[in-house]
Protein backbone atom coordinates (compact mmCIF):
# COMPACT_ATOMS: atom_id res chain seq x y z
CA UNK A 1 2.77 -17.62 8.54
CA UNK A 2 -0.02 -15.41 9.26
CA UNK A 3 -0.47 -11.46 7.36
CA UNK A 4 -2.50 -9.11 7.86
CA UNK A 5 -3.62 -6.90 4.62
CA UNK A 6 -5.19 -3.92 4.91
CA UNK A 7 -7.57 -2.24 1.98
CA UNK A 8 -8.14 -6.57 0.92
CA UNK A 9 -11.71 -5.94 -0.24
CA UNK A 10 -10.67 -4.94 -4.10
CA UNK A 11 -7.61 -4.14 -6.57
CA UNK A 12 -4.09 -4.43 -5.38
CA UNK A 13 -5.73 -5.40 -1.78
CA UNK A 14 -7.51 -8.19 -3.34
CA UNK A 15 -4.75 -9.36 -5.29
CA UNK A 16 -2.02 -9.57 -2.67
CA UNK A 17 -4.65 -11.26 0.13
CA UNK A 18 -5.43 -13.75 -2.76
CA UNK A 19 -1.63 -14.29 -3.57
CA UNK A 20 -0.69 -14.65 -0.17
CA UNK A 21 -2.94 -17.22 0.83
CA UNK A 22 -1.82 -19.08 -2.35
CA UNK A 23 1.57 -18.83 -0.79
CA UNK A 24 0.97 -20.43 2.90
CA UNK A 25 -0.28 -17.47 4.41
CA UNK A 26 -3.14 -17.35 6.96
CA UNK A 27 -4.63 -14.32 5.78
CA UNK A 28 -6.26 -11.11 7.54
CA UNK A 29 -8.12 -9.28 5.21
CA UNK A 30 -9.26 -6.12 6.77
CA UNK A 31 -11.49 -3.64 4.56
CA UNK A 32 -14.44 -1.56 5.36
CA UNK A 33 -16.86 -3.36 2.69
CA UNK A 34 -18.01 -6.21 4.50
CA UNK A 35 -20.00 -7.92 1.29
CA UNK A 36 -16.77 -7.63 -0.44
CA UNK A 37 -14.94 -9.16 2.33
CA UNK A 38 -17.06 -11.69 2.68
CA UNK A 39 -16.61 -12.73 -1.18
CA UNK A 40 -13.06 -12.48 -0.69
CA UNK A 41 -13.13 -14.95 2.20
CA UNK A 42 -15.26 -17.50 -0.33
CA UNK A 43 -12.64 -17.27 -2.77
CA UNK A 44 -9.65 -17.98 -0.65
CA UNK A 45 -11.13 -20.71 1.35
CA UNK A 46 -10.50 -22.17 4.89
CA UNK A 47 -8.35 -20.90 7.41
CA UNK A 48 -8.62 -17.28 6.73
CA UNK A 49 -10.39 -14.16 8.44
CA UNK A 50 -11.68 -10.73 7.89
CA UNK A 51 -12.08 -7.55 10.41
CA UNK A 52 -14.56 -4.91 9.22
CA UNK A 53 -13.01 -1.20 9.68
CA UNK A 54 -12.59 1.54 8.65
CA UNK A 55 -9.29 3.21 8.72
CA UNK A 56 -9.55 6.61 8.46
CA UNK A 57 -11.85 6.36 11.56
CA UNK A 58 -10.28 6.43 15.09
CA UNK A 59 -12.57 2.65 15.71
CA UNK A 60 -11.56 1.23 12.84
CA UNK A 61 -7.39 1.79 13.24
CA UNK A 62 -8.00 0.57 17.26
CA UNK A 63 -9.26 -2.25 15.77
CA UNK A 64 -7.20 -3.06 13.52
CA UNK A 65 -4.50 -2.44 16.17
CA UNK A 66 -5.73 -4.61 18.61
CA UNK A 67 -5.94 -7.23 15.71
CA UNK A 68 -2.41 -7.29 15.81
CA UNK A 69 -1.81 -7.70 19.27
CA UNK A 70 -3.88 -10.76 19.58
CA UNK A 71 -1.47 -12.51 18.25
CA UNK A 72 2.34 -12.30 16.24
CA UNK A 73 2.14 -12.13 12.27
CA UNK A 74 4.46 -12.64 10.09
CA UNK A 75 3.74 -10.05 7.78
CA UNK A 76 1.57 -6.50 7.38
CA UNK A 77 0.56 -4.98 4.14
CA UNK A 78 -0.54 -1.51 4.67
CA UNK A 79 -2.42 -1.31 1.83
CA UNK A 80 -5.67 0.65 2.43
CA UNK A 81 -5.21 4.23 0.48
CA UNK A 82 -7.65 6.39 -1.00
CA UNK A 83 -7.18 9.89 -3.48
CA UNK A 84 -8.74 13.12 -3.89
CA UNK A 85 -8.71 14.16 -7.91
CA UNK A 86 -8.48 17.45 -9.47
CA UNK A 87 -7.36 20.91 -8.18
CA UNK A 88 -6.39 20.88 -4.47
CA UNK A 89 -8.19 24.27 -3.85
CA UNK A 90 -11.09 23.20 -5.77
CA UNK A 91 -11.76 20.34 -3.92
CA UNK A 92 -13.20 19.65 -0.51
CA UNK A 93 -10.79 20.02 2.57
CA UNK A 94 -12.51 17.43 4.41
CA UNK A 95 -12.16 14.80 1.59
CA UNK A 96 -8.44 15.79 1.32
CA UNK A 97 -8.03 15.50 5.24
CA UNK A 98 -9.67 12.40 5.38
CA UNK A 99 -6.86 10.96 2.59
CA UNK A 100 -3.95 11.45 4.78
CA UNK A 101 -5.89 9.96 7.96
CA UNK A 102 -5.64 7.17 5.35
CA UNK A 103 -2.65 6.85 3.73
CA UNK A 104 -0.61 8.67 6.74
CA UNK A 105 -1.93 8.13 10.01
CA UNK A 106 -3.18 4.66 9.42
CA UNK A 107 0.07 3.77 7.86
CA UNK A 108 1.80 4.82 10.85
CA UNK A 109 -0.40 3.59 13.69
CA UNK A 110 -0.90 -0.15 12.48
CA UNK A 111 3.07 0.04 11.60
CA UNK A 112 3.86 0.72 15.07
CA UNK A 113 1.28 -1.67 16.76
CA UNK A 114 3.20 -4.09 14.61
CA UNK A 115 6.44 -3.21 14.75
CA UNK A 116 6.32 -3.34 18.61
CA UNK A 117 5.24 -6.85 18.58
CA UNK A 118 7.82 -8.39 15.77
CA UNK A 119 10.06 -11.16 15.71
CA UNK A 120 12.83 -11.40 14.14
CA UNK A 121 11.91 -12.57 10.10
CA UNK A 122 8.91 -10.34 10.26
CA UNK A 123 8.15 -8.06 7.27
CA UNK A 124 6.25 -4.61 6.88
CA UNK A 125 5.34 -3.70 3.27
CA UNK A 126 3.74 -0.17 2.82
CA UNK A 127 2.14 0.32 -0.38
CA UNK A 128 3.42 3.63 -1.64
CA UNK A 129 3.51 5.04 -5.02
CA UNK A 130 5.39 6.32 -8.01
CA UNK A 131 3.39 9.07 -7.50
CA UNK A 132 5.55 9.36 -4.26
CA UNK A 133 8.66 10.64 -6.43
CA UNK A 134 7.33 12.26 -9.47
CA UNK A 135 3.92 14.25 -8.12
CA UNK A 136 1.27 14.32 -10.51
CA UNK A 137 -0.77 17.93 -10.67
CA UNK A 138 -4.82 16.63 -9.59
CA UNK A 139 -3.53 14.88 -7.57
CA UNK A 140 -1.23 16.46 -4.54
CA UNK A 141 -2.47 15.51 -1.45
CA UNK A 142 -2.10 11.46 -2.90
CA UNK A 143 1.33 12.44 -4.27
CA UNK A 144 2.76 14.20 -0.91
CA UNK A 145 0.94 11.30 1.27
CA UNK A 146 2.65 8.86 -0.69
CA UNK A 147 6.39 10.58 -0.46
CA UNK A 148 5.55 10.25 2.93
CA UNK A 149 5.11 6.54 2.95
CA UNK A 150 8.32 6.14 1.12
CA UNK A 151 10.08 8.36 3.29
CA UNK A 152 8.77 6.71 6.22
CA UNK A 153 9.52 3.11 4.76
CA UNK A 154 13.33 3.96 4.53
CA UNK A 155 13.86 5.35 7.89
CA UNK A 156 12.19 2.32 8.63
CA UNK A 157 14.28 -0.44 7.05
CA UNK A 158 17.36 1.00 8.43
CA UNK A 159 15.98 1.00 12.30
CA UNK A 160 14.69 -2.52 12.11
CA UNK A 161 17.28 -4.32 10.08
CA UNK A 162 19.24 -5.09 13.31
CA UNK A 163 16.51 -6.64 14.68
CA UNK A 164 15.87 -8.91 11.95
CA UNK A 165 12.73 -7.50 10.99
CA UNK A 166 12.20 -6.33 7.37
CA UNK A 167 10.56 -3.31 5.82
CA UNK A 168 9.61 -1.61 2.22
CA UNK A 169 7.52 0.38 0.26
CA UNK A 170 6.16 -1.38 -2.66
CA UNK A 171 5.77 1.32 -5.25
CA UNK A 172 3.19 0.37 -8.29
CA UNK A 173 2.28 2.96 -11.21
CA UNK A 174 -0.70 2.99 -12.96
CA UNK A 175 -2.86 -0.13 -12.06
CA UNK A 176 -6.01 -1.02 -13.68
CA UNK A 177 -8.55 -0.94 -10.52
CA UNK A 178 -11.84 0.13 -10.49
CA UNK A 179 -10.12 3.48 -8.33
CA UNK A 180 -8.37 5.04 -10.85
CA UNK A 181 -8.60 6.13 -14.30
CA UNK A 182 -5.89 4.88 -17.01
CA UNK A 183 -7.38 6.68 -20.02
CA UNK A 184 -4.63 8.85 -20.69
CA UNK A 185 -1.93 6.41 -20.16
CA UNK A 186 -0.18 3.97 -22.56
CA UNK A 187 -1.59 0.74 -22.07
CA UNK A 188 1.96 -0.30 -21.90
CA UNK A 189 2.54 1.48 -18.59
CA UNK A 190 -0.88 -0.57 -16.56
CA UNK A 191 0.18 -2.96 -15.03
CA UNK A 192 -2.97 -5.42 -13.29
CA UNK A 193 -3.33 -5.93 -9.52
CA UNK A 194 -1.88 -9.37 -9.96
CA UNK A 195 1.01 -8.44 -11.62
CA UNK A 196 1.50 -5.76 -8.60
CA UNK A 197 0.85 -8.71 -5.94
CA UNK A 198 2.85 -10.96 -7.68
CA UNK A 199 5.93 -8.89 -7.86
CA UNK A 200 5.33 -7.63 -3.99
CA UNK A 201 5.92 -11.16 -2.73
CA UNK A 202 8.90 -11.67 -4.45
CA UNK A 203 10.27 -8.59 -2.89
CA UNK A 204 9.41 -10.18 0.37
CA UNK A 205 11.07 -13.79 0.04
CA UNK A 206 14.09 -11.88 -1.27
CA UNK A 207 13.90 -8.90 1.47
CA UNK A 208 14.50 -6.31 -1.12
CA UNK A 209 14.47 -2.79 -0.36
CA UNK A 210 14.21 -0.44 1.14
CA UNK A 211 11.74 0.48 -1.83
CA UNK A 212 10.97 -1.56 -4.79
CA UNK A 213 9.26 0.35 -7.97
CA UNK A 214 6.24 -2.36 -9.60
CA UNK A 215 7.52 -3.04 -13.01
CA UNK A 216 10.48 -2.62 -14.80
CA UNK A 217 8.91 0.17 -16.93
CA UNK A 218 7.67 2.07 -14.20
CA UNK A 219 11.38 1.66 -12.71
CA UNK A 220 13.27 3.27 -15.99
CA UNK A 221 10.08 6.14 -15.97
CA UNK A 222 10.56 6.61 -12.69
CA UNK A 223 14.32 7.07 -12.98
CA UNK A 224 14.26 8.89 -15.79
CA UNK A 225 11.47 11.24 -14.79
CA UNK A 226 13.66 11.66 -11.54
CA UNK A 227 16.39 13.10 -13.98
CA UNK A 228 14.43 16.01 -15.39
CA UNK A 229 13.79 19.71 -14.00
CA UNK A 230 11.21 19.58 -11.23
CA UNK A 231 9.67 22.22 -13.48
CA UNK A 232 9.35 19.91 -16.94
CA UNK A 233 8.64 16.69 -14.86
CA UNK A 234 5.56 18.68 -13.62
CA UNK A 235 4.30 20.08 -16.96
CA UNK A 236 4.63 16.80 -18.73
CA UNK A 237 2.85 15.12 -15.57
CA UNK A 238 0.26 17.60 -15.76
């Protein structure tokens, strides 16, 4: 079984290329830190590789592409995301921009060059986000990039299921990483990167989906947060 993992260097990344290989996966770990990915390729050992790029570059996503046409994998975790915080016309357009070249065109690029190539068995996971149903003021170019990945993920599942290939959108909440910043949210609502990893592969030995919510908290928030005016679920996000 071979997967390719994009974003591997740190956090959830880290966690599912570590998991995986645990599991009897050859492991691609693809991240734009090379020290990091060379640390990460320490820890898990023989038998594993890394590819240097960055995504939200036009190199770094035909590299990655071509990475997946050497040869078939099993499995692609499109992992890699990145956020822009506070007020959306307060903050730079080219840092927003350069978020959905991230979390949107990547996503779909490396999901094509993959999906063209898949056997039957094979599995896409897209790391999306609660965020992706209940947008969070500060943050609205993650939150809309993220409905897209869900969205995306669906459509998705249904167009490949009769070829025997498998798709979701893994959907954490709050995750302690060194990216983003849990101080105003119950510790009871964090889950860790492991925990996140952990509960990904599970959804992919039992082909759940089309999208699977991290945590059984964040599933009841989520629902219930989906129940509420778009108007109160914004003010009490905010």
């Amino acid at each position: 079984m071979k997967a390719l993992v994009t974003g591997a260097s740190a956090g959830i990344g880290r966690a599912l290329a570590t998991t995986l290989a645990a599991a009897g996966y050859s492991v691609t770990a693809v991240a734009r830190r090379e020290d990091r990915l060379d640390g990460l390729l320490d820890a898990l050992g023989p038998g594993h590789d890394r590819l240097v790029a960055d995504l939200a570059t036009p190199e770094g996503l035909r590299a990655t592409a071509g990475r997946l046409a050497e040869a078939p994998y099993t499995l692609l975790v499109n992992n890699a995301g990145a956020a822009v915080h506070g007020g959306f016309a307060a903050t730079s357009l080219e840092d927003s921009l350069a978020v959905l070249d991230l979390n949107c065109r990547a996503v779909v690029t490396l999901a094509h060059a993959f999906l063209t190539r898949a056997r039957p068995g094979a599995t896409l996971l897209n790391v999306s986000s609660t965020l992706g149903f209940t947008p969070k003021p500060g943050l609205g170019v993650y939150s809309a990039s993220k409905a897209f990945v869900t969205s995306f993920s669906e459509t998705l599942w249904h167009e490949q299921k009769t070829r025997g290939v498998h798709v979701l959108a893994l959907c954490p909440g709050v995750t302690a990483t060194e990216s983003q910043h849990a101080e105003d949210v119950p510790s009871w609502l964090v889950q860790t990167p492991e925990e996140v990893a952990t509960r990904a592969l599970q959804a992919v030995r039992r082909r759940e989906g089309p999208t699977v919510v991290s945590g059984r908290r964040n599933a009841v928030l989520t629902a219930v947060t989906g129940l509420l005016p778009r108007k109160t679920a914004l003010s009490l996000l905010g």
